[in-house]
C-alpha atoms as a PDB file:
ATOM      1  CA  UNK A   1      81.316  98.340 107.270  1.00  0.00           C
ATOM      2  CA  UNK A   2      79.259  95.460 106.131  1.00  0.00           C
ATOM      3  CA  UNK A   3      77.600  94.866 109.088  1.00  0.00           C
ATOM      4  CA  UNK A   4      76.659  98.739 109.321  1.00  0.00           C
ATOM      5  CA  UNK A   5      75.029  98.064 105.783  1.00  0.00           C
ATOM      6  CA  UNK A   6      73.625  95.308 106.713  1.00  0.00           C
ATOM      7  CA  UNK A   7      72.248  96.939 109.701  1.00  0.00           C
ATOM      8  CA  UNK A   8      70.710 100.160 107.790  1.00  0.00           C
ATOM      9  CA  UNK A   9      69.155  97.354 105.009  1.00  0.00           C
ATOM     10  CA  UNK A  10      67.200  95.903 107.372  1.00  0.00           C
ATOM     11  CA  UNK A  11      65.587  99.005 109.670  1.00  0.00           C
ATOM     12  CA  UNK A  12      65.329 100.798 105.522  1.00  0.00           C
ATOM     13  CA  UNK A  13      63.039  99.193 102.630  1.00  0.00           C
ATOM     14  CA  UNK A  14      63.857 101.378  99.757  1.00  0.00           C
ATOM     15  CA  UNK A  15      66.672 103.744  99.103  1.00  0.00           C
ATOM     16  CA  UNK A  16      70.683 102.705  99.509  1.00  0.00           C
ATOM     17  CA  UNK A  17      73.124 103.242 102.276  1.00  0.00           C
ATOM     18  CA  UNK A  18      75.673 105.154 100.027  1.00  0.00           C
ATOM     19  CA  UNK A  19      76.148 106.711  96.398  1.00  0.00           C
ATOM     20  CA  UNK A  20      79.274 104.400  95.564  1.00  0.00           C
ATOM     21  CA  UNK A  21      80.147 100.772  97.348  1.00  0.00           C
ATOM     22  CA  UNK A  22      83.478  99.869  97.070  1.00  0.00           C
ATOM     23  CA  UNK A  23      84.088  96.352  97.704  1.00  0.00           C
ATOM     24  CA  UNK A  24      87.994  95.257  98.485  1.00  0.00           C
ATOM     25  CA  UNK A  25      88.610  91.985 100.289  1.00  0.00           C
ATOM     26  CA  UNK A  26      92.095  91.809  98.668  1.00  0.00           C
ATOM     27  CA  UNK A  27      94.848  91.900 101.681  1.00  0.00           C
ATOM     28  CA  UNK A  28      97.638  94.121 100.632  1.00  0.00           C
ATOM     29  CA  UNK A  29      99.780  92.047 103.602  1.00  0.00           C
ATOM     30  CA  UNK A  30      99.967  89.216 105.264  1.00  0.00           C
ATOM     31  CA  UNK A  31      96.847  88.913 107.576  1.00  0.00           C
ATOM     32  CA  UNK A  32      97.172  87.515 111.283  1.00  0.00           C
ATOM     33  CA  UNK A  33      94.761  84.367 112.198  1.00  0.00           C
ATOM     34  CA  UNK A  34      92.168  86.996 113.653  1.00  0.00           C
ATOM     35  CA  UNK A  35      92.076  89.436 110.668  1.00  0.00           C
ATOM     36  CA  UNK A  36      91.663  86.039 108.318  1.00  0.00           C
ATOM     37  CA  UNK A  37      88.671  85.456 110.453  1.00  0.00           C
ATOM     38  CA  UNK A  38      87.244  88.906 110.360  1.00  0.00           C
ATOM     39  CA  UNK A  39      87.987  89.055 106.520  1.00  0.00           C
ATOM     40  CA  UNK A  40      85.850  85.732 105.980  1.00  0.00           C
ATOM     41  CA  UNK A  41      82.837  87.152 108.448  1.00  0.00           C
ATOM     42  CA  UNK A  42      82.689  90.422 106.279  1.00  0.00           C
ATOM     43  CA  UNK A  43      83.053  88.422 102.982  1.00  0.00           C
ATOM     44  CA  UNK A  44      80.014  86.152 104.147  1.00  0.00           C
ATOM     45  CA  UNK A  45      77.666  89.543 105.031  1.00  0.00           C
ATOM     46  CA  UNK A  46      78.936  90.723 101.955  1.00  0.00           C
ATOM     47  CA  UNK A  47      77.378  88.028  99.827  1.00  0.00           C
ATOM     48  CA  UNK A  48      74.479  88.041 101.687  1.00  0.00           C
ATOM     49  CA  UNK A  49      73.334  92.104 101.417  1.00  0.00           C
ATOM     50  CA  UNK A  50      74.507  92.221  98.020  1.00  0.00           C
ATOM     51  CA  UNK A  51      71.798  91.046  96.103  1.00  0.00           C
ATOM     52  CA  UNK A  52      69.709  93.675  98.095  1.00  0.00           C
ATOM     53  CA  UNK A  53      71.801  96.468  97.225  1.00  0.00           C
ATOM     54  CA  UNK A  54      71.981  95.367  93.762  1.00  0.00           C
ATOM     55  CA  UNK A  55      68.125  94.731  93.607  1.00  0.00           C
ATOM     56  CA  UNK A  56      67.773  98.635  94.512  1.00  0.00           C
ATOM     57  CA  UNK A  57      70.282  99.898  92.377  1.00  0.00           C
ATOM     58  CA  UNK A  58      73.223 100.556  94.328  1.00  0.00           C
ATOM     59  CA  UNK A  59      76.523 101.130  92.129  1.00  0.00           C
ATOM     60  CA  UNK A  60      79.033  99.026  93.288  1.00  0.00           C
ATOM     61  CA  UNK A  61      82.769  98.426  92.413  1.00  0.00           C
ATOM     62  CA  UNK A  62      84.632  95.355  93.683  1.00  0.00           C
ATOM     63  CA  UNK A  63      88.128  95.697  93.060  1.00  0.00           C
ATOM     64  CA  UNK A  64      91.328  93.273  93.800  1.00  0.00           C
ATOM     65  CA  UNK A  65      94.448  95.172  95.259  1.00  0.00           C
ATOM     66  CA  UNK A  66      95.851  95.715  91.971  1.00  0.00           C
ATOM     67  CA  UNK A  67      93.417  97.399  90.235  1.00  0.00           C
ATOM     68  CA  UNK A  68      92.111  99.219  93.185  1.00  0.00           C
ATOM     69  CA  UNK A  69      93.221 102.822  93.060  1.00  0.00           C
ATOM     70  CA  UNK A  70      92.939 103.493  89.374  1.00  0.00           C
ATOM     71  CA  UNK A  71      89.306 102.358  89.326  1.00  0.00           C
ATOM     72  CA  UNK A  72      88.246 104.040  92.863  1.00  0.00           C
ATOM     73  CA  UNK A  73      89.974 107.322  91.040  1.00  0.00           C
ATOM     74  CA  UNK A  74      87.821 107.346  88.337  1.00  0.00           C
ATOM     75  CA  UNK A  75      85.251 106.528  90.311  1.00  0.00           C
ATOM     76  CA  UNK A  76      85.371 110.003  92.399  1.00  0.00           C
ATOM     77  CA  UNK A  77      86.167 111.852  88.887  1.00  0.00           C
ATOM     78  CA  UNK A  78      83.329 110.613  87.741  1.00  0.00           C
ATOM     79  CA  UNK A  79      81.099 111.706  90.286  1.00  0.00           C
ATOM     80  CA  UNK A  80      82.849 115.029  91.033  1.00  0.00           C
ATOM     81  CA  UNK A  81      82.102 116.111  87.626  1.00  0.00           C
ATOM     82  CA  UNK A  82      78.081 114.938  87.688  1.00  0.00           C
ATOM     83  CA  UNK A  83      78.319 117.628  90.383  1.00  0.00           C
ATOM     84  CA  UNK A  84      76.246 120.834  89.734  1.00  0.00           C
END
């Protein structure tokens, strides 16, 4: 998904990819040698396009496992009821 942001960033110069960016680099299991790589690659993009998104006012919530769910639930709440 970073690299898809990342992507979009770069061929966009104003406006945001998405309405909420939830950021969770947390494994919830054991990761394999390849998924440990992957996770480090995405975690590297990560710190790289989020000043960007940050600079145009993207609303962003990086979570650990634990507190994942309840905040990402309140989240949606939250925007469900700014609905019209």
């Amino acid at each position: 998904m970073v690299r898809a942001m990342r992507k979009w960033l770069d061929a966009n110069e104003t406006g945001l990819p998405a309405d909420l960016i939830v950021w969770i680099n947390t494994p919830v299991a054991v990761r394999s040698r390849g998924q440990h790589i992957a996770a480090l690659g995405a975690d590297t993009i990560w710190r790289e396009i989020k000043p960007e998104l940050e600079a145009r006012g993207a609303r962003i919530l990086e979570l650990g496992s634990d507190e994942a769910m309840s905040s990402l639930r309140n989240a949606v709440q939250e925007r469900r009821a700014a609905l019209p």
